[in-house]
Every structure is written in structure tokens, then in C-alpha cells.
PDB file of N, CA and C in Angstrom:
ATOM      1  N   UNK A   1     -14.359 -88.490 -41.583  1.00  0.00           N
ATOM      2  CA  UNK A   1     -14.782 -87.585 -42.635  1.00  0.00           C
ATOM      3  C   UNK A   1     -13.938 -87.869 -43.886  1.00  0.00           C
ATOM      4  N   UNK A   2     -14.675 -87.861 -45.015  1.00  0.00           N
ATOM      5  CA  UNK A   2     -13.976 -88.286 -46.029  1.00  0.00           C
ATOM      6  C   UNK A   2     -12.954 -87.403 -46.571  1.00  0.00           C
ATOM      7  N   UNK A   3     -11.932 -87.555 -46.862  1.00  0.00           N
ATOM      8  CA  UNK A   3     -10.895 -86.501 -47.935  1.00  0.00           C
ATOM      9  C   UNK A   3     -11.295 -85.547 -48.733  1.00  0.00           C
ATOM     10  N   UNK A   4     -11.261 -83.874 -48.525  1.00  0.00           N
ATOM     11  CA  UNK A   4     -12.205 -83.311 -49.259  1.00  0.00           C
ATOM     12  C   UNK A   4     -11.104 -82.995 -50.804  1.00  0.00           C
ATOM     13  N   UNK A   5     -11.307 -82.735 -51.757  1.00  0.00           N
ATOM     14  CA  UNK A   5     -10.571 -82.348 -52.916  1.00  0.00           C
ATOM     15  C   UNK A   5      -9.922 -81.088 -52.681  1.00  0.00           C
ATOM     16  N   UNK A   6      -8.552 -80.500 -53.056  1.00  0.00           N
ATOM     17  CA  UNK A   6      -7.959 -78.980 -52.735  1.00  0.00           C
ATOM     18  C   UNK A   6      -8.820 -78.276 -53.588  1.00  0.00           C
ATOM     19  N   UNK A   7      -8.900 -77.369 -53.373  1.00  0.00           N
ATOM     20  CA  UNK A   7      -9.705 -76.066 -54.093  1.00  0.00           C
ATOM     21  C   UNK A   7      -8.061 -75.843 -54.601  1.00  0.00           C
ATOM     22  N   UNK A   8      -8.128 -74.814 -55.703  1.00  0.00           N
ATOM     23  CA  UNK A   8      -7.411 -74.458 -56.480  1.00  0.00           C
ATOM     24  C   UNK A   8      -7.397 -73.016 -56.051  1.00  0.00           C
ATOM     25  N   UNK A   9      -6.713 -72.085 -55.932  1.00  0.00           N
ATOM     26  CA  UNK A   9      -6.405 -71.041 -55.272  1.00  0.00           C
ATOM     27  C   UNK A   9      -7.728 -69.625 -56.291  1.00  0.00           C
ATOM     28  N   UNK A  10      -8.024 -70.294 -57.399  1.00  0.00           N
ATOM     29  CA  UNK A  10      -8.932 -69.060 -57.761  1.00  0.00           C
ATOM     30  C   UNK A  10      -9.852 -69.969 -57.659  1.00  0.00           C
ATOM     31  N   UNK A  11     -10.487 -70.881 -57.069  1.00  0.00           N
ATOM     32  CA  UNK A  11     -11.913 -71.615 -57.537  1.00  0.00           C
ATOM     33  C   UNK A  11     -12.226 -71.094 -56.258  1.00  0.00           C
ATOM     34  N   UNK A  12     -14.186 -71.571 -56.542  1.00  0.00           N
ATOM     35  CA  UNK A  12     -14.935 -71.648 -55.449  1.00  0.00           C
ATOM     36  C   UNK A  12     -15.550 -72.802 -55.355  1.00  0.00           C
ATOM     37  N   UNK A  13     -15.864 -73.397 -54.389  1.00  0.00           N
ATOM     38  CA  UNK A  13     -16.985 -74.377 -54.411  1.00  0.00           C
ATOM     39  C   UNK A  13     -18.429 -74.155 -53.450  1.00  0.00           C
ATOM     40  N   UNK A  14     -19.078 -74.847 -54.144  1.00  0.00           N
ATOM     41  CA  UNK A  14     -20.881 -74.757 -53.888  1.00  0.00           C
ATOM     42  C   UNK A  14     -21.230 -75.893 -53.489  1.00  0.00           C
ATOM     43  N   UNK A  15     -22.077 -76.124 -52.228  1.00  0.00           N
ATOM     44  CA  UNK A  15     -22.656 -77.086 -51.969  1.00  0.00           C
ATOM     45  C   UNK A  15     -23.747 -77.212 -51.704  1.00  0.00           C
ATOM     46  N   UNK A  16     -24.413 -78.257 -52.638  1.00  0.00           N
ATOM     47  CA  UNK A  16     -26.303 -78.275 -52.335  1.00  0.00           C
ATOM     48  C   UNK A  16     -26.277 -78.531 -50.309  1.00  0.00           C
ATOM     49  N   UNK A  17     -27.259 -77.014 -50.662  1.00  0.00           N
ATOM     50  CA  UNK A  17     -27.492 -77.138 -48.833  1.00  0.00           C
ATOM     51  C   UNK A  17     -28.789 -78.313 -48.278  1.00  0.00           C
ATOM     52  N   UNK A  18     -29.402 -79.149 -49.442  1.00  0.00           N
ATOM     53  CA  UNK A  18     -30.396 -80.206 -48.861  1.00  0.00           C
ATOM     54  C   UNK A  18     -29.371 -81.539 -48.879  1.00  0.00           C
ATOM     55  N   UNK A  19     -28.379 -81.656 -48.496  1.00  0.00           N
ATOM     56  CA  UNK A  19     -27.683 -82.756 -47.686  1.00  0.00           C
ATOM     57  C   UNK A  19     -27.551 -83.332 -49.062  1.00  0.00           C
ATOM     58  N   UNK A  20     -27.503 -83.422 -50.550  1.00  0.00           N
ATOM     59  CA  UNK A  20     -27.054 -84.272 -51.181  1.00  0.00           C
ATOM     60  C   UNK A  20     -26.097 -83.961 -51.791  1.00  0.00           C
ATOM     61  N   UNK A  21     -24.934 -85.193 -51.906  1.00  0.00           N
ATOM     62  CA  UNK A  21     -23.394 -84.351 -52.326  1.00  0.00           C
ATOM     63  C   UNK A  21     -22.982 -83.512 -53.468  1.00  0.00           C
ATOM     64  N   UNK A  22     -23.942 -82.811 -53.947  1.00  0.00           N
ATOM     65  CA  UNK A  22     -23.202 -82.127 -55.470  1.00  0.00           C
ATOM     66  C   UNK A  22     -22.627 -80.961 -55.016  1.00  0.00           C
ATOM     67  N   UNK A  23     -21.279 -80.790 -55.478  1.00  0.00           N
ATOM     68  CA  UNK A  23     -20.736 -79.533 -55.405  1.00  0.00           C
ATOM     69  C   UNK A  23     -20.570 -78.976 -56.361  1.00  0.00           C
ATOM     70  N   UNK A  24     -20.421 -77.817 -56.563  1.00  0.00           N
ATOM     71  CA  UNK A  24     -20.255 -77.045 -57.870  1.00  0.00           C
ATOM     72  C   UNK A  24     -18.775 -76.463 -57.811  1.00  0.00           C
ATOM     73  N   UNK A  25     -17.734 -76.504 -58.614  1.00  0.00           N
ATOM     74  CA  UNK A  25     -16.286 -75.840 -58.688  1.00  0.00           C
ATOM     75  C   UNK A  25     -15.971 -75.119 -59.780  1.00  0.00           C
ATOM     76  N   UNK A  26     -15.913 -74.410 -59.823  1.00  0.00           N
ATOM     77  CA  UNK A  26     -15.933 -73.127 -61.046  1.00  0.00           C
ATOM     78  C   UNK A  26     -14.604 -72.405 -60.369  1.00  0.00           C
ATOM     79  N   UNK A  27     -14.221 -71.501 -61.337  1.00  0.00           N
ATOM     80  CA  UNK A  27     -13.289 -69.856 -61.230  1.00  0.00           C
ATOM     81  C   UNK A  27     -14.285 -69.106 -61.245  1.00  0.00           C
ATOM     82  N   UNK A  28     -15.270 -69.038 -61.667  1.00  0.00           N
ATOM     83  CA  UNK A  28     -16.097 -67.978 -61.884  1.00  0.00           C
ATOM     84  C   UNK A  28     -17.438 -68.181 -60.920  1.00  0.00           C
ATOM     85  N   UNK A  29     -17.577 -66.971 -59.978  1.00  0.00           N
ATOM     86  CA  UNK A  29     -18.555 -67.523 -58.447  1.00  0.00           C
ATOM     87  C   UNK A  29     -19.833 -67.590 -59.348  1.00  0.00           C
ATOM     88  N   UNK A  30     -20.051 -66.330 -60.525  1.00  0.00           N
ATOM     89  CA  UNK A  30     -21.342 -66.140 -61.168  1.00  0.00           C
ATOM     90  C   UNK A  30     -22.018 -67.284 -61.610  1.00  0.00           C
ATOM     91  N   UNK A  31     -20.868 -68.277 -62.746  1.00  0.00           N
ATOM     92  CA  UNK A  31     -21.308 -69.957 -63.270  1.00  0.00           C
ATOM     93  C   UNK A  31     -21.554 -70.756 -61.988  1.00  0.00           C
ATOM     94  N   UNK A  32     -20.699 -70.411 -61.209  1.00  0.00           N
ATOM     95  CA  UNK A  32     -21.016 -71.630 -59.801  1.00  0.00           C
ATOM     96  C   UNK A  32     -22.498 -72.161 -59.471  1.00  0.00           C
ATOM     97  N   UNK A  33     -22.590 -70.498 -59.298  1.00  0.00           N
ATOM     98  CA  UNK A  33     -24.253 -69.815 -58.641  1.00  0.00           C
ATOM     99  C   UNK A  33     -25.213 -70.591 -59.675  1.00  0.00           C
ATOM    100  N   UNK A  34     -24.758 -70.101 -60.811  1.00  0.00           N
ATOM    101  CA  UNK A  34     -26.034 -69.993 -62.095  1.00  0.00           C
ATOM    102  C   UNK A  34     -26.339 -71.932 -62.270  1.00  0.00           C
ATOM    103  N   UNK A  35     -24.704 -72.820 -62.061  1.00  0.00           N
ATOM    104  CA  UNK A  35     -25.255 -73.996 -62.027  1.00  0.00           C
ATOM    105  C   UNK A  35     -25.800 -74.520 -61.111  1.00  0.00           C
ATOM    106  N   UNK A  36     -26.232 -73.992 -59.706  1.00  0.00           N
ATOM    107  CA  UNK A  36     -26.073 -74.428 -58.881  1.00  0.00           C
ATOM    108  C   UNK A  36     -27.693 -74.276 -58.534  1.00  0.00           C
ATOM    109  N   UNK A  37     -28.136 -73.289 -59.253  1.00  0.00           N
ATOM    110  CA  UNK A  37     -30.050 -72.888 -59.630  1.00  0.00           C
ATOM    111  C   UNK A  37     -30.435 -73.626 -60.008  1.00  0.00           C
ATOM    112  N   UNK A  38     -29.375 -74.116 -61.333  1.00  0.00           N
ATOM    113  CA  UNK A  38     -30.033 -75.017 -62.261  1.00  0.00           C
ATOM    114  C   UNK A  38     -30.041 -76.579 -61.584  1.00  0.00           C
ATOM    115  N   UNK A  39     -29.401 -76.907 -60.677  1.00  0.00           N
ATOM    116  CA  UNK A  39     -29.390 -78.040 -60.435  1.00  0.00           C
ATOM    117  C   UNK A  39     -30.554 -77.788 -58.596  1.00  0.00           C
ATOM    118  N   UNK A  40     -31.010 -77.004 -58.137  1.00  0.00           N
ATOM    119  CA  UNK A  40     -31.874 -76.734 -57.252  1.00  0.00           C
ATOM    120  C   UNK A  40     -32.802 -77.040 -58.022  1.00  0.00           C
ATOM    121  N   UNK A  41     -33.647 -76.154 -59.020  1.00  0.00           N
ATOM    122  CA  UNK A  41     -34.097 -76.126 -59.765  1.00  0.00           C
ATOM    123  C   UNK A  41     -35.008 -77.856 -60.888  1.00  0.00           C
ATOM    124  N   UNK A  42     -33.668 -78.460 -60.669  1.00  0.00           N
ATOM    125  CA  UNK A  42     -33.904 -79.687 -61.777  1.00  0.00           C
ATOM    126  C   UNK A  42     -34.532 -80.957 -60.545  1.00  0.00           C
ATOM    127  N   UNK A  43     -33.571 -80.932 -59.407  1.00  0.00           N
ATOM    128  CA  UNK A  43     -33.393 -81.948 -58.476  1.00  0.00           C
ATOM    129  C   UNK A  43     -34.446 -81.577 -57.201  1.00  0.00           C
ATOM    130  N   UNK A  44     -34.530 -80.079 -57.291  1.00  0.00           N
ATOM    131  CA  UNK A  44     -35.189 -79.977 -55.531  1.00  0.00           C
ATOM    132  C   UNK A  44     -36.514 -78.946 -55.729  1.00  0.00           C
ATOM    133  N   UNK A  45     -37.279 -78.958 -56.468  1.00  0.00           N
ATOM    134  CA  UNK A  45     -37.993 -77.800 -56.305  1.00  0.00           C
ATOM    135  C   UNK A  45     -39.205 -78.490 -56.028  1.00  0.00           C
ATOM    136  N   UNK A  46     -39.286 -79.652 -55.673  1.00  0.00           N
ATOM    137  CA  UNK A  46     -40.490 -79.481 -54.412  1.00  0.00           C
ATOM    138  C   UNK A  46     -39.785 -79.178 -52.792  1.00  0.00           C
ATOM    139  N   UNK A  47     -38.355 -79.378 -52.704  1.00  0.00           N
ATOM    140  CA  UNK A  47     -37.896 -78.867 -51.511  1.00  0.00           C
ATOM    141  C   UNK A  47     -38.126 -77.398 -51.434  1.00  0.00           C
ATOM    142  N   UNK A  48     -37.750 -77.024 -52.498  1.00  0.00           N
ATOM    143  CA  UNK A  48     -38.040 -75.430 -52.319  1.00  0.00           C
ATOM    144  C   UNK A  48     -38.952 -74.849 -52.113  1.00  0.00           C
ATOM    145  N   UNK A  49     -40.332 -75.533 -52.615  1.00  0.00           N
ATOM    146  CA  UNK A  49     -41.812 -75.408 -52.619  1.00  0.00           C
ATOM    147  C   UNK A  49     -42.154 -75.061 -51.428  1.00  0.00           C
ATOM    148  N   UNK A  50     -41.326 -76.513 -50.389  1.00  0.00           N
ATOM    149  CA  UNK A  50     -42.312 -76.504 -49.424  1.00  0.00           C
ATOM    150  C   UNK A  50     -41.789 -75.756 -48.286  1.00  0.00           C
ATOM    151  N   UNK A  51     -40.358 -75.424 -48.659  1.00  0.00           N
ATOM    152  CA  UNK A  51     -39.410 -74.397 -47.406  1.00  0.00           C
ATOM    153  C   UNK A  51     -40.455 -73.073 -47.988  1.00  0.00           C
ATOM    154  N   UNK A  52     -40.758 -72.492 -49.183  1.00  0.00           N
ATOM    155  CA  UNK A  52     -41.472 -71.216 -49.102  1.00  0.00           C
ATOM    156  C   UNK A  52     -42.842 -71.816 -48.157  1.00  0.00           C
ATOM    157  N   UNK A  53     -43.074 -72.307 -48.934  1.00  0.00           N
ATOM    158  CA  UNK A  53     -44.432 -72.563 -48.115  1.00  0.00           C
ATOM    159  C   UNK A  53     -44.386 -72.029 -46.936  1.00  0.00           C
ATOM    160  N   UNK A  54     -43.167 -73.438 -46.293  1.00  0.00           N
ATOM    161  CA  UNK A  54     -43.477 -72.909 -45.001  1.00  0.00           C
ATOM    162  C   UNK A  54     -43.431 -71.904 -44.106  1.00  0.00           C
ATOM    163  N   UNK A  55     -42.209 -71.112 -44.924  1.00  0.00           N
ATOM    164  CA  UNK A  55     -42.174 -69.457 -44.500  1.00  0.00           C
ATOM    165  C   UNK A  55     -42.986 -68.186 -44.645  1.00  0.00           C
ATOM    166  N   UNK A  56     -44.209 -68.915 -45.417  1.00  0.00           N
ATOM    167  CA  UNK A  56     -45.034 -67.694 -45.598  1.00  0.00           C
ATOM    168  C   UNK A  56     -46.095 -67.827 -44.847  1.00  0.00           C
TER     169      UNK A  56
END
């Protein structure tokens, strides 16, 4: 497993849950979140499409 980076004692980190490596590291969980839409959003929203899909 590769070396993960220290978190910094006030950060959080975010990780795209469709297996590709972007993490998000902020102090602030709210920006984490909000970039973390935006990059669902830019990169995965036919993943998202088709997970609703399939849940409905």
C-alpha cells in the first residue's frame, strides 16, 4: 500500500468513493464536501445516473 500523506491535525480528507484517486484536503469539512460535488459532478455523473437509476 502506498504511503498515505499526514493529515494535519485540523484537516479532513475526502475520497472519490468510484475508485479514482482524488482526494479532497481542506480545514473546512463544508469546502471539502462542496469540492468534492463539484468534482462528482464534473467527472462522474453518468456514474451517478446510473447508481440512481438503479435504486429506483
Amino acid at each position: 500500500m502506498p504511503d498515505q500523506p499526514t493529515l494535519f491535525d485540523d484537516e479532513v480528507a475526502v475520497q472519490c468513493f468510484f475508485g479514482c484517486p482524488t482526494v479532497v484536503r481542506d480545514t473546512d469539512p463544508d469546502a471539502a464536501h462542496e469540492v468534492m460535488q463539484a468534482h462528482y459532478q464534473a467527472e462522474h455523473a453518468d456514474d451517478l445516473a446510473r447508481a440512481v437509476a438503479f435504486v429506483r
